[in-house]
PDB file of N, CA and C in Angstrom:
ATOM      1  N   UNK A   1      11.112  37.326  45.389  1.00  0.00           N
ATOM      2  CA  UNK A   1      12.111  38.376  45.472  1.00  0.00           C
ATOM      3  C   UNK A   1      11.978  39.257  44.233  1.00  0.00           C
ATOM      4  N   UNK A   2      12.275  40.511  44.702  1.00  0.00           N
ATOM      5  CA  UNK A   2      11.776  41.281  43.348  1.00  0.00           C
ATOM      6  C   UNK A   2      13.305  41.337  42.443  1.00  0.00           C
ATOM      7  N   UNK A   3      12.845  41.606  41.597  1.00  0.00           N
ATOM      8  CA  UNK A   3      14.672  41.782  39.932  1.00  0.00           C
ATOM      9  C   UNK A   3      15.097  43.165  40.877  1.00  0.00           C
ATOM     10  N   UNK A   4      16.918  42.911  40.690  1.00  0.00           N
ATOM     11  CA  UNK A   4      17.364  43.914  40.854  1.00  0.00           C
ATOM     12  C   UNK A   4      17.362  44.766  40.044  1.00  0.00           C
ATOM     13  N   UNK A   5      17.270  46.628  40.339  1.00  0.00           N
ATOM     14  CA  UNK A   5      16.759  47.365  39.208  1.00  0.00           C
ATOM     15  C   UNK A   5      18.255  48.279  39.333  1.00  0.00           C
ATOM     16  N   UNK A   6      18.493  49.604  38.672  1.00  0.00           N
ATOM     17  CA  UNK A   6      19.101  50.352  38.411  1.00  0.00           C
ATOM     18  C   UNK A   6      19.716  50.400  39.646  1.00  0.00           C
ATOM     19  N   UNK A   7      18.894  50.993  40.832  1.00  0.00           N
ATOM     20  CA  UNK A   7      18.922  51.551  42.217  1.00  0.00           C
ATOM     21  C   UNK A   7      19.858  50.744  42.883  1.00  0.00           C
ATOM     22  N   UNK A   8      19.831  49.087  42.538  1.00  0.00           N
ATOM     23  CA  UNK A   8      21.099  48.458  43.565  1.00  0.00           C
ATOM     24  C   UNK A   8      22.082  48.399  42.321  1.00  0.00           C
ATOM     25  N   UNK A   9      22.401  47.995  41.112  1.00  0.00           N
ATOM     26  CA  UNK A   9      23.508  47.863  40.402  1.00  0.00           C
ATOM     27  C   UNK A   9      23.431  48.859  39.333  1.00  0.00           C
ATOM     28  N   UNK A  10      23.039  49.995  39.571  1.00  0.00           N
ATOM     29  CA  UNK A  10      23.254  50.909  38.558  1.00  0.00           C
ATOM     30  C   UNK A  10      24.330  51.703  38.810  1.00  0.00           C
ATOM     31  N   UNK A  11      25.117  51.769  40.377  1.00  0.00           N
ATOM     32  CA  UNK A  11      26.208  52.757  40.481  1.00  0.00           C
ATOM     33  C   UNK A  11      27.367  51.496  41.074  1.00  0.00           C
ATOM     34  N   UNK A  12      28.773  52.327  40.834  1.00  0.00           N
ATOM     35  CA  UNK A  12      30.172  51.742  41.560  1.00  0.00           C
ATOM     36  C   UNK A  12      29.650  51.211  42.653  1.00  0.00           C
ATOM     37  N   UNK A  13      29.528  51.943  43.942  1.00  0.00           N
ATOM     38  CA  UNK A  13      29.352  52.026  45.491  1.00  0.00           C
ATOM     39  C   UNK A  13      28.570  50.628  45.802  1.00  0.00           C
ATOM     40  N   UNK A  14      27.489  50.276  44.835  1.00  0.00           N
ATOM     41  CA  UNK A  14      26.420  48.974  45.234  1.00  0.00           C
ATOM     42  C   UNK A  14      27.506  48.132  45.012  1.00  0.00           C
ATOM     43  N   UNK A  15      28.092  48.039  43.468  1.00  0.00           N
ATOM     44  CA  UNK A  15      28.591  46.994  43.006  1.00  0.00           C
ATOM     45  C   UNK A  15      29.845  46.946  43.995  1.00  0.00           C
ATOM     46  N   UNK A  16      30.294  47.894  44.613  1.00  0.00           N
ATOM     47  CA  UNK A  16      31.802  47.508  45.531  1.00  0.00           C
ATOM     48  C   UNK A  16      30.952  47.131  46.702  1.00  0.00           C
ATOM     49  N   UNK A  17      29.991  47.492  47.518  1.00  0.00           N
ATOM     50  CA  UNK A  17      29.559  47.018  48.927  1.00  0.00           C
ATOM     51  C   UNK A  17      29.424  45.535  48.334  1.00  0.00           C
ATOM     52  N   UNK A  18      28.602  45.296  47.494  1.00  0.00           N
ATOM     53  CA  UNK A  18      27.838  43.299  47.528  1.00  0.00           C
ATOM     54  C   UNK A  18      28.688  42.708  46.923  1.00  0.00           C
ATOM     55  N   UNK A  19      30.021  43.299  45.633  1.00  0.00           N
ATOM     56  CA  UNK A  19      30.349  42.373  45.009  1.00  0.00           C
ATOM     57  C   UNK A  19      32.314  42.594  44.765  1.00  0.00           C
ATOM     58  N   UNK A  20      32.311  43.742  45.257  1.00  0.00           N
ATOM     59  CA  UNK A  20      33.950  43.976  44.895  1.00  0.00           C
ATOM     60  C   UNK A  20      34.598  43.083  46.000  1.00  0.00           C
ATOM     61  N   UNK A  21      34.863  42.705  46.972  1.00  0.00           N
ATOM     62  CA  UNK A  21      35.654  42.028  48.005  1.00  0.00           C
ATOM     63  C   UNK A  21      35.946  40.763  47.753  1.00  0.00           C
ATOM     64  N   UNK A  22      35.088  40.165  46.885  1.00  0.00           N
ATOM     65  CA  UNK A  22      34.859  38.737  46.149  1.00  0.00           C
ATOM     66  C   UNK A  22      35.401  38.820  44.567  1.00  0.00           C
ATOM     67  N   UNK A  23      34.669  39.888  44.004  1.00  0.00           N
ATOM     68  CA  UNK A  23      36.100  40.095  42.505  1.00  0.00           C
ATOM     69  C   UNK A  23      37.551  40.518  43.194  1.00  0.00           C
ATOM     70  N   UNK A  24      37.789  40.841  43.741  1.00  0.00           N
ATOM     71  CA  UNK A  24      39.249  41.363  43.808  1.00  0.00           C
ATOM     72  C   UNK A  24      39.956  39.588  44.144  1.00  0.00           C
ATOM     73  N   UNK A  25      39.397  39.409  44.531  1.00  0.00           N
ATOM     74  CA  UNK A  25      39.770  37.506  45.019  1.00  0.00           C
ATOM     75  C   UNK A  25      39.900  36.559  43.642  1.00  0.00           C
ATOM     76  N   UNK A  26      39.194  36.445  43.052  1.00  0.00           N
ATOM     77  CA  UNK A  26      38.633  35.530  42.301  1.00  0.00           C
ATOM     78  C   UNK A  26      39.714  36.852  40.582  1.00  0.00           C
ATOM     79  N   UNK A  27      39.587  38.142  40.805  1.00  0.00           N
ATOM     80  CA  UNK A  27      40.562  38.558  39.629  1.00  0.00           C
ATOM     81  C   UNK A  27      41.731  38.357  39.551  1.00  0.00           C
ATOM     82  N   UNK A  28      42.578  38.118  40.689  1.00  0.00           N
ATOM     83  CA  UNK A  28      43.961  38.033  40.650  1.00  0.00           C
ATOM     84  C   UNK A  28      44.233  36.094  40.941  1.00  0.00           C
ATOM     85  N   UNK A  29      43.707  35.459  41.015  1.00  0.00           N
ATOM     86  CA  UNK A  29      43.683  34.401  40.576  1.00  0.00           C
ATOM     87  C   UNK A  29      43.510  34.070  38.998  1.00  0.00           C
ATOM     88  N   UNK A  30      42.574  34.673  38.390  1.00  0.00           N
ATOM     89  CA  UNK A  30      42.324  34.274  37.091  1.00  0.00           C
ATOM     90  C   UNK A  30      43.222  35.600  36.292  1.00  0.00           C
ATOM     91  N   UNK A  31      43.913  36.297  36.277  1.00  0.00           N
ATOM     92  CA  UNK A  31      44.898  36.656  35.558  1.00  0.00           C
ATOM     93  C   UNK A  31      45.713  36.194  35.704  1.00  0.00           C
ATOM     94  N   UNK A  32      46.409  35.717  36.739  1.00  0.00           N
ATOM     95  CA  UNK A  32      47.647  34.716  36.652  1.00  0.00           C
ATOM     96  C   UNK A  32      47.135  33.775  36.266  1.00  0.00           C
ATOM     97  N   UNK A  33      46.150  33.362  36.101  1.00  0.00           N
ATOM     98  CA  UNK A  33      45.533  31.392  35.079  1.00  0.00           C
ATOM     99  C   UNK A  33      45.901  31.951  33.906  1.00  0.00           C
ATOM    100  N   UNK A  34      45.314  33.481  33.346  1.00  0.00           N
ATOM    101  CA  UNK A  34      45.606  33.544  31.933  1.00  0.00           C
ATOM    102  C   UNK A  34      47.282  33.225  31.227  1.00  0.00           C
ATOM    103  N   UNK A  35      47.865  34.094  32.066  1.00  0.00           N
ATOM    104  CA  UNK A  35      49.239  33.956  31.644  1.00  0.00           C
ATOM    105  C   UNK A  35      49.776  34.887  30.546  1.00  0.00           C
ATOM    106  N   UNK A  36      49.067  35.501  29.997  1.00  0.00           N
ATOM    107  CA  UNK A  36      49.900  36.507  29.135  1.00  0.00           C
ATOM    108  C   UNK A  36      50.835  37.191  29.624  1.00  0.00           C
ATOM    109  N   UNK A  37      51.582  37.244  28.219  1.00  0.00           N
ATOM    110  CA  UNK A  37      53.220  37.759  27.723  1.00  0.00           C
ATOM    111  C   UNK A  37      53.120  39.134  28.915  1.00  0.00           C
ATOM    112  N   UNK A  38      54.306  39.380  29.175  1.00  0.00           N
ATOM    113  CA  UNK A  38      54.442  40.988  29.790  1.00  0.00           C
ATOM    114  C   UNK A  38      54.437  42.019  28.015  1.00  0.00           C
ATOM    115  N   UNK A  39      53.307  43.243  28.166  1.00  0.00           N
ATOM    116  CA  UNK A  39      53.428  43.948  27.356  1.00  0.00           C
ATOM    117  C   UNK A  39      52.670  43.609  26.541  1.00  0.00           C
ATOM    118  N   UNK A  40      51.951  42.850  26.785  1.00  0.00           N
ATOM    119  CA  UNK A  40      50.618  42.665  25.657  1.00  0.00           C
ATOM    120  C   UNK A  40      49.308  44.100  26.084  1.00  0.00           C
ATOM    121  N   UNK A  41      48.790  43.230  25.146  1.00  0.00           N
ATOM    122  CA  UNK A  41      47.528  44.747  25.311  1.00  0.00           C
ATOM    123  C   UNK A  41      46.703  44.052  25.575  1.00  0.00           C
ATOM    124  N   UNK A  42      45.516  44.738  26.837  1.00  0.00           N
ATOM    125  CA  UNK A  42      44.423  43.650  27.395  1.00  0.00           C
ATOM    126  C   UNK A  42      42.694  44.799  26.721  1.00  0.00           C
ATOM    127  N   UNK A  43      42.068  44.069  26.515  1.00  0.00           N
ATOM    128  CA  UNK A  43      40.670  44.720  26.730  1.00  0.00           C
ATOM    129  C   UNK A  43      39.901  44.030  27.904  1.00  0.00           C
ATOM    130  N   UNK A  44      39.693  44.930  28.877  1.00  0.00           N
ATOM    131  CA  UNK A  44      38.606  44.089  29.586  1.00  0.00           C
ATOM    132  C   UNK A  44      36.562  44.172  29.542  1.00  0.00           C
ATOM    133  N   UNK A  45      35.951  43.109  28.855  1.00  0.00           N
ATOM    134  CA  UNK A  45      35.104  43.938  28.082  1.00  0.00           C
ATOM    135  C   UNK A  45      34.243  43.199  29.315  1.00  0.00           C
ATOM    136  N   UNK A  46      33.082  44.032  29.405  1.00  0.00           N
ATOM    137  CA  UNK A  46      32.227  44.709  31.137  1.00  0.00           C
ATOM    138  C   UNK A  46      32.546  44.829  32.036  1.00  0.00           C
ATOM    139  N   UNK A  47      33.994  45.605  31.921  1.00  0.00           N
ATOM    140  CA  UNK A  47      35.276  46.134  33.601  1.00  0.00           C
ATOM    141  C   UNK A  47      34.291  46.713  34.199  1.00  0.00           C
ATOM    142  N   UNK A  48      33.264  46.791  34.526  1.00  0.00           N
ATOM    143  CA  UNK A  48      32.455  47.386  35.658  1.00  0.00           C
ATOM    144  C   UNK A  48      33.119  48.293  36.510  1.00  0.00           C
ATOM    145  N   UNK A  49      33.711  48.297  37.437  1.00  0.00           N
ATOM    146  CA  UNK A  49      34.227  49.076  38.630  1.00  0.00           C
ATOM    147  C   UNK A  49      35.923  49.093  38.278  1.00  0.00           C
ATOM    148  N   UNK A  50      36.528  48.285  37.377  1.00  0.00           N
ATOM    149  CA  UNK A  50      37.767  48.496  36.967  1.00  0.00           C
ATOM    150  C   UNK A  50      38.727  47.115  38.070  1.00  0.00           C
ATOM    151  N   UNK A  51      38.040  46.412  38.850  1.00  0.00           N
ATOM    152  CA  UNK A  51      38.206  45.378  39.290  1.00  0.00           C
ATOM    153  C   UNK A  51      39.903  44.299  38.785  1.00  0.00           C
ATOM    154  N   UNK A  52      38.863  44.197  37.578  1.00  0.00           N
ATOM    155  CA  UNK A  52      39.767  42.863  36.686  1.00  0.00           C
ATOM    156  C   UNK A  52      41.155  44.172  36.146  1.00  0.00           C
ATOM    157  N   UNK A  53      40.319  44.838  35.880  1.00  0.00           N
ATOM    158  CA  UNK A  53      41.596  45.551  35.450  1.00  0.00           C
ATOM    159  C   UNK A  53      43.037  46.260  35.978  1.00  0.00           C
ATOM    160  N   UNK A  54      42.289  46.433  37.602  1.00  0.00           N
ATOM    161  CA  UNK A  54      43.425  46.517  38.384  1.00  0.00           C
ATOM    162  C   UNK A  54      44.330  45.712  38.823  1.00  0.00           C
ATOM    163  N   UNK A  55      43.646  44.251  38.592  1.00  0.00           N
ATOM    164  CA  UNK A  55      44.663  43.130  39.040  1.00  0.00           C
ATOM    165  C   UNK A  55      45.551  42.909  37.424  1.00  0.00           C
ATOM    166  N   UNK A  56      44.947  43.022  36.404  1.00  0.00           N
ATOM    167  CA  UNK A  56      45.700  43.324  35.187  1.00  0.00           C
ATOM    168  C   UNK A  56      46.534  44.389  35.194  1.00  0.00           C
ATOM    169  N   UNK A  57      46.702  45.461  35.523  1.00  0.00           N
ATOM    170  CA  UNK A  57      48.342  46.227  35.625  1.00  0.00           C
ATOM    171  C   UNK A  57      48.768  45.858  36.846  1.00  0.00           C
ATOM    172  N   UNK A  58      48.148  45.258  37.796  1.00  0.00           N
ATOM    173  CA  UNK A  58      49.092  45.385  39.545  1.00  0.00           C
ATOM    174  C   UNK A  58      50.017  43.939  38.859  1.00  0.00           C
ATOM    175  N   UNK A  59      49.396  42.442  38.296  1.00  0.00           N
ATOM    176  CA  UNK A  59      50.124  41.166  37.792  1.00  0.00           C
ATOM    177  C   UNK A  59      50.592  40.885  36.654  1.00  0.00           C
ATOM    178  N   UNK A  60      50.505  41.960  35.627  1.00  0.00           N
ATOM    179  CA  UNK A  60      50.618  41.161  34.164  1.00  0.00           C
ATOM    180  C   UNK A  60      51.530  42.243  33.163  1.00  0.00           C
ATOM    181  N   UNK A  61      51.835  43.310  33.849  1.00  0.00           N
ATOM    182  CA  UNK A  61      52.771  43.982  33.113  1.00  0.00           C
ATOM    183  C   UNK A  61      52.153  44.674  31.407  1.00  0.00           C
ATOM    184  N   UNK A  62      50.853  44.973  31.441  1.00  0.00           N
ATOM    185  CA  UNK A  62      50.019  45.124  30.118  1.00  0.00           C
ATOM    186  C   UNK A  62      51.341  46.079  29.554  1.00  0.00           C
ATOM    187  N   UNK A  63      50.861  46.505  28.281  1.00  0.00           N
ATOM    188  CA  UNK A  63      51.142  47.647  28.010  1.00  0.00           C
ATOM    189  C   UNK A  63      50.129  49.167  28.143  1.00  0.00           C
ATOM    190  N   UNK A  64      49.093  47.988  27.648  1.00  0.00           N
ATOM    191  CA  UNK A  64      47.934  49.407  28.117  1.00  0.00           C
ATOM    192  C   UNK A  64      46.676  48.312  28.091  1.00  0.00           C
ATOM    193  N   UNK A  65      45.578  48.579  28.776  1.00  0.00           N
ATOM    194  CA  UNK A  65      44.601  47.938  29.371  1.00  0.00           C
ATOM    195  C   UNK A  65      43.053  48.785  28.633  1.00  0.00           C
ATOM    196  N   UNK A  66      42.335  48.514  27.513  1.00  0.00           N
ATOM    197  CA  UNK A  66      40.997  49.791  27.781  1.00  0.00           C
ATOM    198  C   UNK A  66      40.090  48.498  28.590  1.00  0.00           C
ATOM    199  N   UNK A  67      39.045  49.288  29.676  1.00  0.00           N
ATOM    200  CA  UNK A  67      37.742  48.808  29.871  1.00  0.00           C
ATOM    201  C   UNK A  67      36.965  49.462  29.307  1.00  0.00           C
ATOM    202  N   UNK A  68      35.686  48.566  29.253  1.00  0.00           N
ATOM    203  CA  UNK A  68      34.542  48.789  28.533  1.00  0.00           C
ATOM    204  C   UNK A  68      33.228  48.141  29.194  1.00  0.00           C
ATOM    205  N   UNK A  69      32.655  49.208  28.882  1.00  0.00           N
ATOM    206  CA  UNK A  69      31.104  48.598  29.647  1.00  0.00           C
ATOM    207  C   UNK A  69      30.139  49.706  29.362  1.00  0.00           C
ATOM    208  N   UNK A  70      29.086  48.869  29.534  1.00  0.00           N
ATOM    209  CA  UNK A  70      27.973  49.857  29.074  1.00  0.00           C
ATOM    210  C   UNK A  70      27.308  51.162  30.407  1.00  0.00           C
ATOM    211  N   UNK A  71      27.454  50.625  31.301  1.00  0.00           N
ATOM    212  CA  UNK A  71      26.907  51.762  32.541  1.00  0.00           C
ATOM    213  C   UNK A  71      28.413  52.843  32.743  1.00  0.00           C
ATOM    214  N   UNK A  72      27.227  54.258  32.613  1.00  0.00           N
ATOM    215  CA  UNK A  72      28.386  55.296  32.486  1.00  0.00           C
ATOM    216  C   UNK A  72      28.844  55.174  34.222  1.00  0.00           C
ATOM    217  N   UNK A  73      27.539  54.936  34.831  1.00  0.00           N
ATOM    218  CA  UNK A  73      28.146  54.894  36.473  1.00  0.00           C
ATOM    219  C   UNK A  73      29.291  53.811  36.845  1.00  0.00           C
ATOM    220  N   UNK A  74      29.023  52.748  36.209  1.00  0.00           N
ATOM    221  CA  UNK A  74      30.606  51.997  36.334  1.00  0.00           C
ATOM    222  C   UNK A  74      31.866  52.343  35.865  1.00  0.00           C
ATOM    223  N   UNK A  75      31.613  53.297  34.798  1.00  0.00           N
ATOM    224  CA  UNK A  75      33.008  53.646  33.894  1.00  0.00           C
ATOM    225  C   UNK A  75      33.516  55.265  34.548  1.00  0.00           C
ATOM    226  N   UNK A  76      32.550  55.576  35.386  1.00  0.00           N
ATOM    227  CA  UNK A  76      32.854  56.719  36.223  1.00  0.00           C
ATOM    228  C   UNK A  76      33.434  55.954  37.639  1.00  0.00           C
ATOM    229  N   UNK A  77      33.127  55.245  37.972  1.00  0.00           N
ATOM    230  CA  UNK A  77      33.913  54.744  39.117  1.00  0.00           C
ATOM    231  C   UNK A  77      34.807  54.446  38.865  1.00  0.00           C
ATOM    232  N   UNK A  78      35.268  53.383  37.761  1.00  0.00           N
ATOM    233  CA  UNK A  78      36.492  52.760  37.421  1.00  0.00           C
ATOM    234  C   UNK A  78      37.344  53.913  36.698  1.00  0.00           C
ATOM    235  N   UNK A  79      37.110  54.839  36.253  1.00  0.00           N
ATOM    236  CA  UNK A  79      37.957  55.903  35.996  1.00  0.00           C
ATOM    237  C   UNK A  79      38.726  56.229  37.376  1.00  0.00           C
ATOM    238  N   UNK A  80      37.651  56.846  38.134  1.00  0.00           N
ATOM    239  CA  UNK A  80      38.148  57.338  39.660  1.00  0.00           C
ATOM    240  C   UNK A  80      38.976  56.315  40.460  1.00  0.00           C
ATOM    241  N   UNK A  81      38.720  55.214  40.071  1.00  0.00           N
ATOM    242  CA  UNK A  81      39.347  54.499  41.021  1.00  0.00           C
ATOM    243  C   UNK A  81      41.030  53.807  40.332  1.00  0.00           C
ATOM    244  N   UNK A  82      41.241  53.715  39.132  1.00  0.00           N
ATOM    245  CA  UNK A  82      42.147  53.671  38.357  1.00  0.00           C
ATOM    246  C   UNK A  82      42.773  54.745  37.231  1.00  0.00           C
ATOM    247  N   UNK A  83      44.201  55.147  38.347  1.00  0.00           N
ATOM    248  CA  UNK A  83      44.841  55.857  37.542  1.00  0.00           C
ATOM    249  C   UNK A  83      46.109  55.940  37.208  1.00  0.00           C
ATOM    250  N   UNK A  84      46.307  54.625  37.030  1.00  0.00           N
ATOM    251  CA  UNK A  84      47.309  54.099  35.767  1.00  0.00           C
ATOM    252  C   UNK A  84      46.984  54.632  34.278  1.00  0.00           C
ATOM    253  N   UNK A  85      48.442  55.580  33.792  1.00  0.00           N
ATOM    254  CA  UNK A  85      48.359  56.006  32.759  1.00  0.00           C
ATOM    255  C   UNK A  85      47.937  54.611  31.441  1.00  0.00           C
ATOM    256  N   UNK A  86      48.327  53.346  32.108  1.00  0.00           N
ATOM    257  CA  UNK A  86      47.909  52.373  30.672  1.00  0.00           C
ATOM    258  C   UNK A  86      46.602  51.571  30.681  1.00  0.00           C
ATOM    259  N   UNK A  87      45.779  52.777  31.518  1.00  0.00           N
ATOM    260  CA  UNK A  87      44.440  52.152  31.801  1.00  0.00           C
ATOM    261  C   UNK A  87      43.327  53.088  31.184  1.00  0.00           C
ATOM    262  N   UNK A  88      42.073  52.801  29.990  1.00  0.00           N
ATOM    263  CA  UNK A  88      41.528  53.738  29.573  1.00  0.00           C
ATOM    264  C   UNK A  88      40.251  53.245  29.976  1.00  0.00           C
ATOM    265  N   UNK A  89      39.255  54.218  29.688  1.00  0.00           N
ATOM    266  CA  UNK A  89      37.768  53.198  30.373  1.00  0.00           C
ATOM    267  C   UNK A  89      36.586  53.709  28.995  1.00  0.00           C
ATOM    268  N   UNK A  90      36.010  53.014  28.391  1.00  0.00           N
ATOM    269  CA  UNK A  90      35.043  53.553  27.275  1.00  0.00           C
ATOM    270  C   UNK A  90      33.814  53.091  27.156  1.00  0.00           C
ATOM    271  N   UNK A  91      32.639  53.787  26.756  1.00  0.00           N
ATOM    272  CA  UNK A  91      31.243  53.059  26.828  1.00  0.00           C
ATOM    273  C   UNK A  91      31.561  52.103  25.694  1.00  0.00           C
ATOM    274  N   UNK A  92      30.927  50.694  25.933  1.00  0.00           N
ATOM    275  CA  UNK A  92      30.733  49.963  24.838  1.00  0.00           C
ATOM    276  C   UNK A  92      29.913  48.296  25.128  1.00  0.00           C
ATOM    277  N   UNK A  93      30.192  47.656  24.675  1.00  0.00           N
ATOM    278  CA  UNK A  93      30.196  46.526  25.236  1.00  0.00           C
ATOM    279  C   UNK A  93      30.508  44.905  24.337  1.00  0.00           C
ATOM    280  N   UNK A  94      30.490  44.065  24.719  1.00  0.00           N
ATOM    281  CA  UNK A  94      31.189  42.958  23.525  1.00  0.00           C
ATOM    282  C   UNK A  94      30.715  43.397  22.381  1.00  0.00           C
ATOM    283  N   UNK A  95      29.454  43.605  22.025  1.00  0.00           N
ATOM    284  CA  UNK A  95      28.982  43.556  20.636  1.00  0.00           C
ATOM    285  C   UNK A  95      29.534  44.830  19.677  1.00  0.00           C
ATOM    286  N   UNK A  96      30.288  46.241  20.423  1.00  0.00           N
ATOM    287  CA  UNK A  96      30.433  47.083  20.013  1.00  0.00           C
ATOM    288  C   UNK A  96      31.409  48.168  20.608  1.00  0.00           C
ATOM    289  N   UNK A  97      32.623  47.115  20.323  1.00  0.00           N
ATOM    290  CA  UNK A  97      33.956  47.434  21.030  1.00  0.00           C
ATOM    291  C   UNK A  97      34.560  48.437  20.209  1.00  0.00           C
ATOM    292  N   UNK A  98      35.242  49.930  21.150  1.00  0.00           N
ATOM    293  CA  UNK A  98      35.222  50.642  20.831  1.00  0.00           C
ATOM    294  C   UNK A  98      37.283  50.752  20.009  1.00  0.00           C
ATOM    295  N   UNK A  99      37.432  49.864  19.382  1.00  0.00           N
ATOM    296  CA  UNK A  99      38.375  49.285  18.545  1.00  0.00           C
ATOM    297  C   UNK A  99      38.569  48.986  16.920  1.00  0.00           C
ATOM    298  N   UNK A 100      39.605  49.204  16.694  1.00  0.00           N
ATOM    299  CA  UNK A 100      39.726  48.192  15.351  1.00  0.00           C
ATOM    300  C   UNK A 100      40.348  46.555  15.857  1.00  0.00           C
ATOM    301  N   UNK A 101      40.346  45.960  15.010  1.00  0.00           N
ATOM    302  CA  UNK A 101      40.666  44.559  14.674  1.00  0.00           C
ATOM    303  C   UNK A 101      41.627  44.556  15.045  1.00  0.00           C
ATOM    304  N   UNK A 102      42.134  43.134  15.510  1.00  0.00           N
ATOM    305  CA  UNK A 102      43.683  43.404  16.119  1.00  0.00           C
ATOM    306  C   UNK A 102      44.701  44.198  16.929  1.00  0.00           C
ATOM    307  N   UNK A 103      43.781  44.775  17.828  1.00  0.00           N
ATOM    308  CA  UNK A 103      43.911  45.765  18.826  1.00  0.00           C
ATOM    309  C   UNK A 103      44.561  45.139  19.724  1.00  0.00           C
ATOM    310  N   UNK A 104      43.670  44.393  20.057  1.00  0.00           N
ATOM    311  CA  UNK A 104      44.308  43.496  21.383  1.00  0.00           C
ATOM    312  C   UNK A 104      45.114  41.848  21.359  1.00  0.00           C
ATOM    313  N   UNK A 105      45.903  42.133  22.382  1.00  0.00           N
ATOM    314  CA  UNK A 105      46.400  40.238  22.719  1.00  0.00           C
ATOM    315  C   UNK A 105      45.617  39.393  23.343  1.00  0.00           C
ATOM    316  N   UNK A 106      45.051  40.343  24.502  1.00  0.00           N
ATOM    317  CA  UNK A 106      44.393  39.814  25.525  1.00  0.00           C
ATOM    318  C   UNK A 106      42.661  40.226  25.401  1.00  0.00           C
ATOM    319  N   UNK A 107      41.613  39.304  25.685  1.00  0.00           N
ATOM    320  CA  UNK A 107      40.189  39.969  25.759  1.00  0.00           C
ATOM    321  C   UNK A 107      39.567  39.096  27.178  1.00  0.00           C
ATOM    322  N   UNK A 108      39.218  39.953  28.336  1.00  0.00           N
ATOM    323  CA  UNK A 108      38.874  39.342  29.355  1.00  0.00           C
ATOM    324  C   UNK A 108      37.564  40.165  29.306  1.00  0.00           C
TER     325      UNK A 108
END
């Protein structure tokens, strides 16, 4: 089998046909496992399509939510597709979070 290249997971649309129907399942289960306070602040670091992050303002009451990820085509979908004012979306990724220290309560 050949490596998947840009062409299947380089945009939103791939990652929602093969893989969003199964995160939306498996995200709102594991934010209610987390359990954070109502009004904490979440980072979700490689929100891809904005997935985790929608089940983070629809269950957990954030105060404000940024995603982060490195593909601008994911952070263009998850913009479009989330527009909750306490939701921001930024290039970055774990190693180079677009934050200071103590930003957040929450890091998913």
């Amino acid at each position: 089998m050949a490596p998947a290249g840009p062409g299947l997971w380089g945009g939103g649309d791939a990652y929602e046909h093969y893989m969003g129907r199964w995160s939306r399942l498996v995200a709102r289960v594991f934010v209610d496992w987390v359990g954070a306070p109502a009004g904490a602040r979440w980072i979700d670091i490689g929100c891809g399509t904005g997935i985790l992050t929608t089940a983070v303002l629809d269950r957990c009451a954030p105060s404000r939510v940024l995603g982060v990820d490195s593909s601008p085509a994911f952070l263009e979908a998850a913009r479009s597709q989330v527009l909750d004012p306490r939701a921001a979306f930024e290039p970055g990724d774990a190693q180079a979070i677009p934050a200071g220290d103590a930003a957040f309560d929450v890091a998913v």
